[in-house]
C-alpha atoms as a PDB file:
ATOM      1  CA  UNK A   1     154.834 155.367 105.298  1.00  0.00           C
ATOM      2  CA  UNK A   2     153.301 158.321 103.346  1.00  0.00           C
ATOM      3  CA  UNK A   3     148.946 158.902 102.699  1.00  0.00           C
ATOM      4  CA  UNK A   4     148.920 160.051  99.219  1.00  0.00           C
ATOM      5  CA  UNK A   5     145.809 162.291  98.423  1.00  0.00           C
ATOM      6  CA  UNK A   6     143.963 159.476  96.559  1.00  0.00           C
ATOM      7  CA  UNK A   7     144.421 156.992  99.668  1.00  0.00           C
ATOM      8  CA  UNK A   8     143.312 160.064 101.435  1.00  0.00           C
ATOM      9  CA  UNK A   9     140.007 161.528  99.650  1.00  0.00           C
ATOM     10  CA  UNK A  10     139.277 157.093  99.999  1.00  0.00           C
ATOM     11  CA  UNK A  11     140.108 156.653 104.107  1.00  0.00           C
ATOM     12  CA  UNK A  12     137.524 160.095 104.136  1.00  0.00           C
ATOM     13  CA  UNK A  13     135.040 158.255 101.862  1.00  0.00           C
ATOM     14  CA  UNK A  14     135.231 155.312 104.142  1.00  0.00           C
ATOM     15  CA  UNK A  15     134.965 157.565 107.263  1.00  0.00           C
ATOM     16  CA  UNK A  16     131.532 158.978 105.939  1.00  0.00           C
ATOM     17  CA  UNK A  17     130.205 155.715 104.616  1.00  0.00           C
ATOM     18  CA  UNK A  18     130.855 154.054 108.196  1.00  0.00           C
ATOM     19  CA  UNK A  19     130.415 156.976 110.351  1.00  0.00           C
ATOM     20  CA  UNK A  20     127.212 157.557 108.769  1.00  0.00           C
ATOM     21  CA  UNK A  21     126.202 154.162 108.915  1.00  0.00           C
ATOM     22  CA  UNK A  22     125.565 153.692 112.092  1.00  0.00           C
ATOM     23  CA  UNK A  23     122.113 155.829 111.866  1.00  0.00           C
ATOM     24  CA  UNK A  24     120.920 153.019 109.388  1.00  0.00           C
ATOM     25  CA  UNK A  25     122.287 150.222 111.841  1.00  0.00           C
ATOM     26  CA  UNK A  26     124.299 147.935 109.534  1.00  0.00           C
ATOM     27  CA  UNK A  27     126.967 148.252 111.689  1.00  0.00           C
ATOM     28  CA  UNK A  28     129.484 149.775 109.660  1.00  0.00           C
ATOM     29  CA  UNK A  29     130.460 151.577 112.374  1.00  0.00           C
ATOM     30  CA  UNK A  30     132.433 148.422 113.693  1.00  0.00           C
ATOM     31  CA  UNK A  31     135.754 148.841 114.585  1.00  0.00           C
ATOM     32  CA  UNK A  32     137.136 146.031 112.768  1.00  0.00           C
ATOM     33  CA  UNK A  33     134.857 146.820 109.714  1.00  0.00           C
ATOM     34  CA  UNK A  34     136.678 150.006 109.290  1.00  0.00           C
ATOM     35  CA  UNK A  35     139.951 148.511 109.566  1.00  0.00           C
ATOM     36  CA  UNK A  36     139.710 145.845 107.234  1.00  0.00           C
ATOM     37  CA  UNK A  37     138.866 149.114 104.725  1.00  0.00           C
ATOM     38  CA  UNK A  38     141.631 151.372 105.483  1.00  0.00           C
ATOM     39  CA  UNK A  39     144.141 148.483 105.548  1.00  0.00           C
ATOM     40  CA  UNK A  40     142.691 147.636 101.960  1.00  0.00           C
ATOM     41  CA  UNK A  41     143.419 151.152 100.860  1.00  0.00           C
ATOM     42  CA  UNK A  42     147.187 151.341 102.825  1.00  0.00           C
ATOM     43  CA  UNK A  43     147.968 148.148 101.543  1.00  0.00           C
ATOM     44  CA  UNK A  44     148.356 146.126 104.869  1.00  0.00           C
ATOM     45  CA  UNK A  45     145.966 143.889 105.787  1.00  0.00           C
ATOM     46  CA  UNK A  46     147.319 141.996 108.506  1.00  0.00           C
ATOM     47  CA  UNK A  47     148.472 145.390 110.959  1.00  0.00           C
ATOM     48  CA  UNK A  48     144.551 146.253 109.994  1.00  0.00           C
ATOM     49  CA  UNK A  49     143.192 142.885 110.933  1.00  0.00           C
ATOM     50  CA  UNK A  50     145.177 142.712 114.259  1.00  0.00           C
ATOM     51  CA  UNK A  51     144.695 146.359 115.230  1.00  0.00           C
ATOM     52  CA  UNK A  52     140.907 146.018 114.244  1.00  0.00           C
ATOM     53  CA  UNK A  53     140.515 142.387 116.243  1.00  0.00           C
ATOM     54  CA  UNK A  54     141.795 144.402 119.212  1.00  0.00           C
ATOM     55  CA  UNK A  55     139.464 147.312 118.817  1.00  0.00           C
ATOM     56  CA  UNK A  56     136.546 145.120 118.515  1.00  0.00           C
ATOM     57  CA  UNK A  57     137.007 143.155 121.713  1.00  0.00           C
ATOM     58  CA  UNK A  58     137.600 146.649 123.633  1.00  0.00           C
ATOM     59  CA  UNK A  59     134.826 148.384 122.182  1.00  0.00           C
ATOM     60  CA  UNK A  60     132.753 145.559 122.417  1.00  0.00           C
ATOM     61  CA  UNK A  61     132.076 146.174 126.097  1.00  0.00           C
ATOM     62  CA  UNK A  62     132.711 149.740 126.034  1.00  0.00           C
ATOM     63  CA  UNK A  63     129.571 149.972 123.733  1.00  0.00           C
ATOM     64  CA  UNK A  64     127.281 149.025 126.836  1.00  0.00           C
ATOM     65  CA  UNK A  65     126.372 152.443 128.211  1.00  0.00           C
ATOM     66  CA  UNK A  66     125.387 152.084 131.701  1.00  0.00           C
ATOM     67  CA  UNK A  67     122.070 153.803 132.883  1.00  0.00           C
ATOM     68  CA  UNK A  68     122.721 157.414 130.459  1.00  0.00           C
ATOM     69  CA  UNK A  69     126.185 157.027 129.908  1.00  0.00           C
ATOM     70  CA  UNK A  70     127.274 157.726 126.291  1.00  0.00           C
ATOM     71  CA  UNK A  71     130.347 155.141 125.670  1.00  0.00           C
ATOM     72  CA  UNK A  72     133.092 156.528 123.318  1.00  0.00           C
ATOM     73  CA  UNK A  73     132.761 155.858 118.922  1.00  0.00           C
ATOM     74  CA  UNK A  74     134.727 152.790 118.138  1.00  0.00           C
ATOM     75  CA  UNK A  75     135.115 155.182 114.478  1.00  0.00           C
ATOM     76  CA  UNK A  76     137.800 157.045 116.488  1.00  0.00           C
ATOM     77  CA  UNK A  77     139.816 153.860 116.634  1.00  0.00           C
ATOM     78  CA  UNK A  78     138.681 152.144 113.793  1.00  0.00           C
ATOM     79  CA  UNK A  79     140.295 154.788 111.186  1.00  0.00           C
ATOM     80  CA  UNK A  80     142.479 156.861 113.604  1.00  0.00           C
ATOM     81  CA  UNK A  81     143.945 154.239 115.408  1.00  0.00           C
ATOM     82  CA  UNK A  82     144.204 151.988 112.187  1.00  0.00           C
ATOM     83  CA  UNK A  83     146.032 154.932 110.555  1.00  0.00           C
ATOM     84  CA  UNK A  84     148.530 154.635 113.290  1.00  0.00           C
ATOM     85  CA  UNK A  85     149.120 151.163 113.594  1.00  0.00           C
ATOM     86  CA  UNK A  86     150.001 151.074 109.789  1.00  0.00           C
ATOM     87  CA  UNK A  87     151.740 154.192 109.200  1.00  0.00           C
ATOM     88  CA  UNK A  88     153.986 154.358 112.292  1.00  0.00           C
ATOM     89  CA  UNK A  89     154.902 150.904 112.874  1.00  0.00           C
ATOM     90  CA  UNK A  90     158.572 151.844 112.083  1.00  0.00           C
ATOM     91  CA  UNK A  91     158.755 154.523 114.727  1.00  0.00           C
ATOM     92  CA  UNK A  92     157.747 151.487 117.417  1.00  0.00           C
ATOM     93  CA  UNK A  93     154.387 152.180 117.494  1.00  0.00           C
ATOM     94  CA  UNK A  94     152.527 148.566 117.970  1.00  0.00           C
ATOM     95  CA  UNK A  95     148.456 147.642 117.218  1.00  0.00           C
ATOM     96  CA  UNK A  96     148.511 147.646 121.302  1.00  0.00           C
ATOM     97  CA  UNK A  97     149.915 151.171 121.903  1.00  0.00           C
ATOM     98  CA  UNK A  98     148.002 152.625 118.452  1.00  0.00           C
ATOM     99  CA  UNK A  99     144.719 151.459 120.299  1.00  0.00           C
ATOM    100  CA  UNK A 100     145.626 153.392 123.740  1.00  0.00           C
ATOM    101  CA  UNK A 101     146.748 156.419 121.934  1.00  0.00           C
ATOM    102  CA  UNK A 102     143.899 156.354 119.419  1.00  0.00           C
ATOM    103  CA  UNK A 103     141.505 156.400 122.421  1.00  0.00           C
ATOM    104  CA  UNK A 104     140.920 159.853 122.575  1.00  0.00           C
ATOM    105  CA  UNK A 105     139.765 159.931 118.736  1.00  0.00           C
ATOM    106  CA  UNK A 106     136.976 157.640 120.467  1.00  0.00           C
ATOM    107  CA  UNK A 107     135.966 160.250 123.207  1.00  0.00           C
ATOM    108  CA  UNK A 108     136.112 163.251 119.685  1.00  0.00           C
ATOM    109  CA  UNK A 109     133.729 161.411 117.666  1.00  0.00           C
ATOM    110  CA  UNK A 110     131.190 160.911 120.761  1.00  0.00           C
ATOM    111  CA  UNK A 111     131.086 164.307 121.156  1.00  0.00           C
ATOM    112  CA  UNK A 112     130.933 165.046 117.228  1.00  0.00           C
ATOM    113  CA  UNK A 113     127.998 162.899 117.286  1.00  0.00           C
ATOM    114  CA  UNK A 114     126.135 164.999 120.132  1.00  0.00           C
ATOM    115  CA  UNK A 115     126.778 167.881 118.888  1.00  0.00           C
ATOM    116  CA  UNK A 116     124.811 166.895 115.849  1.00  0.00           C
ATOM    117  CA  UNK A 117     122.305 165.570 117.438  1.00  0.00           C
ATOM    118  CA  UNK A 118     121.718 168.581 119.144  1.00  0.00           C
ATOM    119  CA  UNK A 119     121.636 170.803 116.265  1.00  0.00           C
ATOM    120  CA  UNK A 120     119.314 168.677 114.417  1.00  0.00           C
ATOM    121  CA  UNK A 121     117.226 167.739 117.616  1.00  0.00           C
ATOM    122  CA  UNK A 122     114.502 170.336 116.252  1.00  0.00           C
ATOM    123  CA  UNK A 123     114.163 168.545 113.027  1.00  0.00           C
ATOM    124  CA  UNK A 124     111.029 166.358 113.956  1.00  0.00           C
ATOM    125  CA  UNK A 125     109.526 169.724 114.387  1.00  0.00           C
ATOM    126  CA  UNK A 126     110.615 171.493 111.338  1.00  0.00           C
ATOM    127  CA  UNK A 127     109.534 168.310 109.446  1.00  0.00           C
ATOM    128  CA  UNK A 128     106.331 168.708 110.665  1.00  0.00           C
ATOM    129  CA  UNK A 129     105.603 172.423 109.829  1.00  0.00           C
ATOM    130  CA  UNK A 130     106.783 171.542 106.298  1.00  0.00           C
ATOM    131  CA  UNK A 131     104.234 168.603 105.819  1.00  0.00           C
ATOM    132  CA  UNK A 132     101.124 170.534 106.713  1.00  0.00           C
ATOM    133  CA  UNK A 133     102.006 173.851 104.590  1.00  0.00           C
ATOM    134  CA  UNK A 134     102.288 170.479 101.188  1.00  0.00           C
ATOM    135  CA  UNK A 135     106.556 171.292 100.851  1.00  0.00           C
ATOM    136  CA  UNK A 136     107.521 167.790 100.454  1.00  0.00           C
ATOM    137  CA  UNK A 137     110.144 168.116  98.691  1.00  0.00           C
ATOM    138  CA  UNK A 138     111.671 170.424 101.266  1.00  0.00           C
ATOM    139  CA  UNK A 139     110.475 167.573 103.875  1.00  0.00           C
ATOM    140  CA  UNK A 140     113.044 165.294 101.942  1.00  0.00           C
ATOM    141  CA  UNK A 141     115.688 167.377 102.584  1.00  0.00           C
ATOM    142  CA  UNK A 142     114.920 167.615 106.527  1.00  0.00           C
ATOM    143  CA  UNK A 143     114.018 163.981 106.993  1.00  0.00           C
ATOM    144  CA  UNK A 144     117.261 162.863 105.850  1.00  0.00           C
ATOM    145  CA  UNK A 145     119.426 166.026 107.271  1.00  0.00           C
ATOM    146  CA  UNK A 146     120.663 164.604 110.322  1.00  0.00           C
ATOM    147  CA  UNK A 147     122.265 161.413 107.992  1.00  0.00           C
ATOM    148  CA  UNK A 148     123.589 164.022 105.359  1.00  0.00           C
ATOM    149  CA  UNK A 149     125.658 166.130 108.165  1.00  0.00           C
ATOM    150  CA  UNK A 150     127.055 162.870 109.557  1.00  0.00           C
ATOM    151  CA  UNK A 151     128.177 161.953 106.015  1.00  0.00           C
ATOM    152  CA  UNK A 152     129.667 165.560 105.534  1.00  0.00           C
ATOM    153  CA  UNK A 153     130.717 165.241 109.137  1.00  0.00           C
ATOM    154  CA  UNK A 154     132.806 161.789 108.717  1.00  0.00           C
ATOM    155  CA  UNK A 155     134.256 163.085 105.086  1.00  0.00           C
ATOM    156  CA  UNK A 156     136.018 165.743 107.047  1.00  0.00           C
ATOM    157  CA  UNK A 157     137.035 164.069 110.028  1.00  0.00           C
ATOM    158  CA  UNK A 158     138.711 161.214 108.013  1.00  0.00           C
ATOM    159  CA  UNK A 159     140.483 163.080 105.462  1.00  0.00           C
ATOM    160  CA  UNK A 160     142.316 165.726 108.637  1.00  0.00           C
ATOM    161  CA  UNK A 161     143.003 162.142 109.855  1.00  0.00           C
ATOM    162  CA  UNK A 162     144.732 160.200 106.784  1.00  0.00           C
ATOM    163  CA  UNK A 163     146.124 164.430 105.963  1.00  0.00           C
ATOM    164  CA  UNK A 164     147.458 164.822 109.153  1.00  0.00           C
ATOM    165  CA  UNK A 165     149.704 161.765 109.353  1.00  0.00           C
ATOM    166  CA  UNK A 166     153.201 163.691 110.237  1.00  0.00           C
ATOM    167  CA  UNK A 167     151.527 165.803 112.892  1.00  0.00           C
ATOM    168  CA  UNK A 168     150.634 162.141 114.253  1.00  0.00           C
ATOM    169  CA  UNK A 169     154.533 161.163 113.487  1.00  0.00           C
ATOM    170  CA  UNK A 170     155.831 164.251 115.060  1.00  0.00           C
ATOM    171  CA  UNK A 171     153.581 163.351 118.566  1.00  0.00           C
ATOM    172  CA  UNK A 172     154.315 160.148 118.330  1.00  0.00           C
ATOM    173  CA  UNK A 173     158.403 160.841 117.764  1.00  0.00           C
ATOM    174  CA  UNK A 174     158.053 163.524 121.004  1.00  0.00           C
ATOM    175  CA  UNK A 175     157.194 160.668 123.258  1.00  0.00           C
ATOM    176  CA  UNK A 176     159.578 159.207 124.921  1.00  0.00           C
ATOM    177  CA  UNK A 177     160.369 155.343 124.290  1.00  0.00           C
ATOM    178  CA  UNK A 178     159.409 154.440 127.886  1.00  0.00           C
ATOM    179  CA  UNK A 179     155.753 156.181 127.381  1.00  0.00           C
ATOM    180  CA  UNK A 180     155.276 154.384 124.089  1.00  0.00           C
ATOM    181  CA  UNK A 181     156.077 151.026 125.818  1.00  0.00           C
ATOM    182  CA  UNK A 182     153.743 151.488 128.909  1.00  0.00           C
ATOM    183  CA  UNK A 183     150.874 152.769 125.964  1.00  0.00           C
ATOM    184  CA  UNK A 184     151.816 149.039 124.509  1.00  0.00           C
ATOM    185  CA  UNK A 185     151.248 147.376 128.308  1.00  0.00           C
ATOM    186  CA  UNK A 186     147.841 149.558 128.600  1.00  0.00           C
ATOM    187  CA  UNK A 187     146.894 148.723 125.118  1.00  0.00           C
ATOM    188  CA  UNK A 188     147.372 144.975 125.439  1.00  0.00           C
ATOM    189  CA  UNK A 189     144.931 145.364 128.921  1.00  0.00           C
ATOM    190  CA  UNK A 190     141.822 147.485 127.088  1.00  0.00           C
ATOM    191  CA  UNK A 191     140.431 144.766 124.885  1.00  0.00           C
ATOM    192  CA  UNK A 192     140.240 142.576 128.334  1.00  0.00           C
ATOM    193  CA  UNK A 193     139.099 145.268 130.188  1.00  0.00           C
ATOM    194  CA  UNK A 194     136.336 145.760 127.355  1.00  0.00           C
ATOM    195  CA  UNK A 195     135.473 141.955 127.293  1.00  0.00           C
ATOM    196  CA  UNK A 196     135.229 142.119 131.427  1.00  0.00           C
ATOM    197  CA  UNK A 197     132.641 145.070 131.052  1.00  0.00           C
ATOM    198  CA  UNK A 198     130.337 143.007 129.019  1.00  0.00           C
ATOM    199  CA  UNK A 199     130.838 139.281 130.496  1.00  0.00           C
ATOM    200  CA  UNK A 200     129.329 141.673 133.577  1.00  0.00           C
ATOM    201  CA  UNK A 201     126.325 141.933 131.528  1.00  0.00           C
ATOM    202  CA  UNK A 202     125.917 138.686 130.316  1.00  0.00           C
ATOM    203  CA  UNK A 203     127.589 136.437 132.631  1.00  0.00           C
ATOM    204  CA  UNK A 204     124.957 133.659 134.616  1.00  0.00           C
ATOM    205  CA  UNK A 205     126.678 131.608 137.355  1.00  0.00           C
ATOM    206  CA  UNK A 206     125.946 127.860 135.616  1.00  0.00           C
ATOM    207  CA  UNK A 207     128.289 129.357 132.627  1.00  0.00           C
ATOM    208  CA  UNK A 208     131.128 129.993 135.248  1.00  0.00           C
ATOM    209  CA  UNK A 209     132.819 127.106 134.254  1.00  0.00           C
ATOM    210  CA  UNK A 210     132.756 127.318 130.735  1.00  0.00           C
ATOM    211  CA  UNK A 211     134.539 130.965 130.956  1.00  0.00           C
ATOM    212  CA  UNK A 212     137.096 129.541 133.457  1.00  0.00           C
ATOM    213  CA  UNK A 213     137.431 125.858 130.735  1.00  0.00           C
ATOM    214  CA  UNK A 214     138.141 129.084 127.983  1.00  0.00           C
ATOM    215  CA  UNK A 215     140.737 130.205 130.006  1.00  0.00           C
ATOM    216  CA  UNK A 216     142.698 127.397 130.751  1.00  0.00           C
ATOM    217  CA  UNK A 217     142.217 126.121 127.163  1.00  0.00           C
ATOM    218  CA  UNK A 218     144.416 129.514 126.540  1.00  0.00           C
ATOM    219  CA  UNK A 219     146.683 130.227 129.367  1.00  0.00           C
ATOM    220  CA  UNK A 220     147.869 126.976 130.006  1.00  0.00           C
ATOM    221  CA  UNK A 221     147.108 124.270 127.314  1.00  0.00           C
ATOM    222  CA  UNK A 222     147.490 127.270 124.720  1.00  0.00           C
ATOM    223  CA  UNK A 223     145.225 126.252 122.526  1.00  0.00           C
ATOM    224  CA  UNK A 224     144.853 128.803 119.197  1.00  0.00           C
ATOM    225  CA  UNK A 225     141.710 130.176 118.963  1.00  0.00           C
ATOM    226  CA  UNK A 226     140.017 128.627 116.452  1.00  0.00           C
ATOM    227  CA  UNK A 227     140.285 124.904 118.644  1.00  0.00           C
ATOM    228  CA  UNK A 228     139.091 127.033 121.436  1.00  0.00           C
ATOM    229  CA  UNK A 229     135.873 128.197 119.407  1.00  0.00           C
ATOM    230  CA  UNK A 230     135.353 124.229 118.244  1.00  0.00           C
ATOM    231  CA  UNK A 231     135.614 123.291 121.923  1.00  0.00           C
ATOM    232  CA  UNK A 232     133.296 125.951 122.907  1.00  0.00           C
ATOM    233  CA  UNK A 233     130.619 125.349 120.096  1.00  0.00           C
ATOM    234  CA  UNK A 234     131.007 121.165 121.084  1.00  0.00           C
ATOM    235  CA  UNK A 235     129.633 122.722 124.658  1.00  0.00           C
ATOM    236  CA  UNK A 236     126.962 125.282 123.157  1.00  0.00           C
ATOM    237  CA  UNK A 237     125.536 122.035 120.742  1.00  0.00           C
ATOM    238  CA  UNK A 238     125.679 119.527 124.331  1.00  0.00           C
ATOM    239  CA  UNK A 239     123.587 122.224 125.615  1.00  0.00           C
ATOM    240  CA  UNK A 240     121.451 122.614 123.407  1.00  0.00           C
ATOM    241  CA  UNK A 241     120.697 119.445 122.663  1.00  0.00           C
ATOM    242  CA  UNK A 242     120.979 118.359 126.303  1.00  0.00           C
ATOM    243  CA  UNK A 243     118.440 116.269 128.532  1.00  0.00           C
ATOM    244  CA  UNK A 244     116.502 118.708 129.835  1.00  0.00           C
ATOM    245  CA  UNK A 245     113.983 120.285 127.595  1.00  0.00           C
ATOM    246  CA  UNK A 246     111.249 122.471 127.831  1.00  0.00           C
ATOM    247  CA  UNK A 247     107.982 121.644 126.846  1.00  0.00           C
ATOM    248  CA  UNK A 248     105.802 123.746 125.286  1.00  0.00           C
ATOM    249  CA  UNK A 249     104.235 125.054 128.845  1.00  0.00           C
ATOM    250  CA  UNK A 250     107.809 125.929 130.269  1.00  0.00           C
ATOM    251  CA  UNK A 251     108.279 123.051 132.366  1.00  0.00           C
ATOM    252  CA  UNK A 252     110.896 120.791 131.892  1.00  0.00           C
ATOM    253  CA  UNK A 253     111.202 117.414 130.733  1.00  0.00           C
ATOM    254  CA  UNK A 254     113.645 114.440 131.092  1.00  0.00           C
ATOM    255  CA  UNK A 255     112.917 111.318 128.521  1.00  0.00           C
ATOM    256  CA  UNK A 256     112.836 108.551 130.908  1.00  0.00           C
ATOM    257  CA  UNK A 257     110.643 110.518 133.446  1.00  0.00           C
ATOM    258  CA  UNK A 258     106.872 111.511 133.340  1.00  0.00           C
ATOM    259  CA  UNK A 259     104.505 112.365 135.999  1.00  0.00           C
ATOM    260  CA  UNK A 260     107.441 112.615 138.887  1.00  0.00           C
ATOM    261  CA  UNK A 261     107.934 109.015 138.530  1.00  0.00           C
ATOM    262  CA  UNK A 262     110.763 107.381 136.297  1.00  0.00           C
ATOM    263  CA  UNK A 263     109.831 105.081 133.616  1.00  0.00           C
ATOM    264  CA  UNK A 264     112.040 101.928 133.354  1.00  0.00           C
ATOM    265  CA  UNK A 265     112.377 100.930 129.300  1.00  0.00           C
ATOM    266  CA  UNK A 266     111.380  97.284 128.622  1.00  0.00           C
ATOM    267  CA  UNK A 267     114.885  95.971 127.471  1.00  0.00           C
ATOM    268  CA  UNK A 268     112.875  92.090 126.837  1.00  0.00           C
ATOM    269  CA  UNK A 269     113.127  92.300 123.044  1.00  0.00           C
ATOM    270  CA  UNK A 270     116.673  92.797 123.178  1.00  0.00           C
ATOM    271  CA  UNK A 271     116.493  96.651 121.900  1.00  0.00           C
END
């Protein structure tokens, strides 16, 4: 599948919008947020959606930097790896192997995104200088800076991406078939791998047994997804709404017992 240059100057519009985003924290910088875009503008939604559903779950967990680790851009795989996953899927290229391969995209836009941190790092400075000598004006133009080169910075990145499409075909076509399949295996394993990372953060031993209900509900009753969600949202309301609530003080409270002591209910009226 060919980029023309008007699906290309739009993937780089995208890339800059999103990219740039992420300083103003609505999240465009979502991996499946920039693949629902760029399979709007290729014209295939459903590789997007599936190669974009994968990314998320991955980068969902790689996003948790541990201690001052910087974890790699999901933008790398949201338009790279998207790219891929549409325009090669003819030369065997699946969402799973277009995710493994579009991995070190990830690790590029990281350390874009230093890199311009560091050169505008001085900017709080500058900013400051400019406000007490009354240049306001020129303060506009260093407050928002740092967003303006990550704009400039994303416009460029994406359009190489969506322009260099048969360099892509050309590496991909130079692999051998057995490569390609094993990036398929490792792709399949990184959204799990991603999800493991941040169940490590969030996990509490009382939920053990809803994670371990989720996977049987998949791996053996294979249940779709959605019934899986409904099951697990019946749980989330039952606990919820359980029992055992906490009063206002913290402690907790059961409705037939006060003070320690359990209440019997008068059952003499018949109610």
């Amino acid at each position: 599948m060919e980029i023309t240059l008007i699906q290309g100057l739009l993937i780089a519009l995208i890339t800059s919008f999103c990219y740039a985003g992420q300083l103003l924290g609505i999240y465009t910088n979502r991996a499946l947020v920039m693949s629902f875009f760029v399979g709007v503008i290729l014209g295939d939604l459903p590789t997007a959606l599936m190669f974009g559903a994968l990314a998320e779950l991955a980068y969902m967990g790689f996003g948790v930097g541990a201690g001052g680790t910087v974890p790699p851009n999901p933008v790398g795989p949201g338009i790279v790896g998207t790219i891929m996953a549409i325009t090669l899927k003819d030369q065997g290229v699946t969402p799973q192997s277009a995710l493994a391969l579009s991995f070190p995209f990830a690790v590029l836009f990281q350390l874009v995104t230093t890199a311009l941190y560091t050169v505008f790092a001085g900017s709080t400075k500058l900013s400051k200088k400019v406000i007490e000598e009354d240049q306001y004006r020129k303060y506009n133009w260093i407050a928002n800076s740092t967003f303006l080169a990550f704009l400039v910075a994303g416009f460029a990145i994406g359009l190489a991406a969506a322009l260099s499409r048969p360099g892509l075909q050309a590496f991909v076509e130079a692999l051998p078939t057995w490569l390609i399949n094993g990036f398929s295996v490792a792709g399949g394993l990184i959204p799990a791998i991603g999800f493991a990372m941040i169940l490590s953060v969030m996990i509490e031993k009382n939920l053990t047994p809803y994670i371990l209900l989720g996977y049987i509900s998949a791996a053996y009753l294979e249940l779709p997804t959605m019934a899986i969600a409904l099951v697990g949202t019946v749980f989330a309301l039952i606990q919820y709404y359980g029992n055992n609530k906490k009063t206002v003080d913290g402690s907790e409270k059961s409705p037939n017992r006060s003070n320690g002591t359990i209440e019997e209910e008068d059952f003499s009226n018949g109610i």
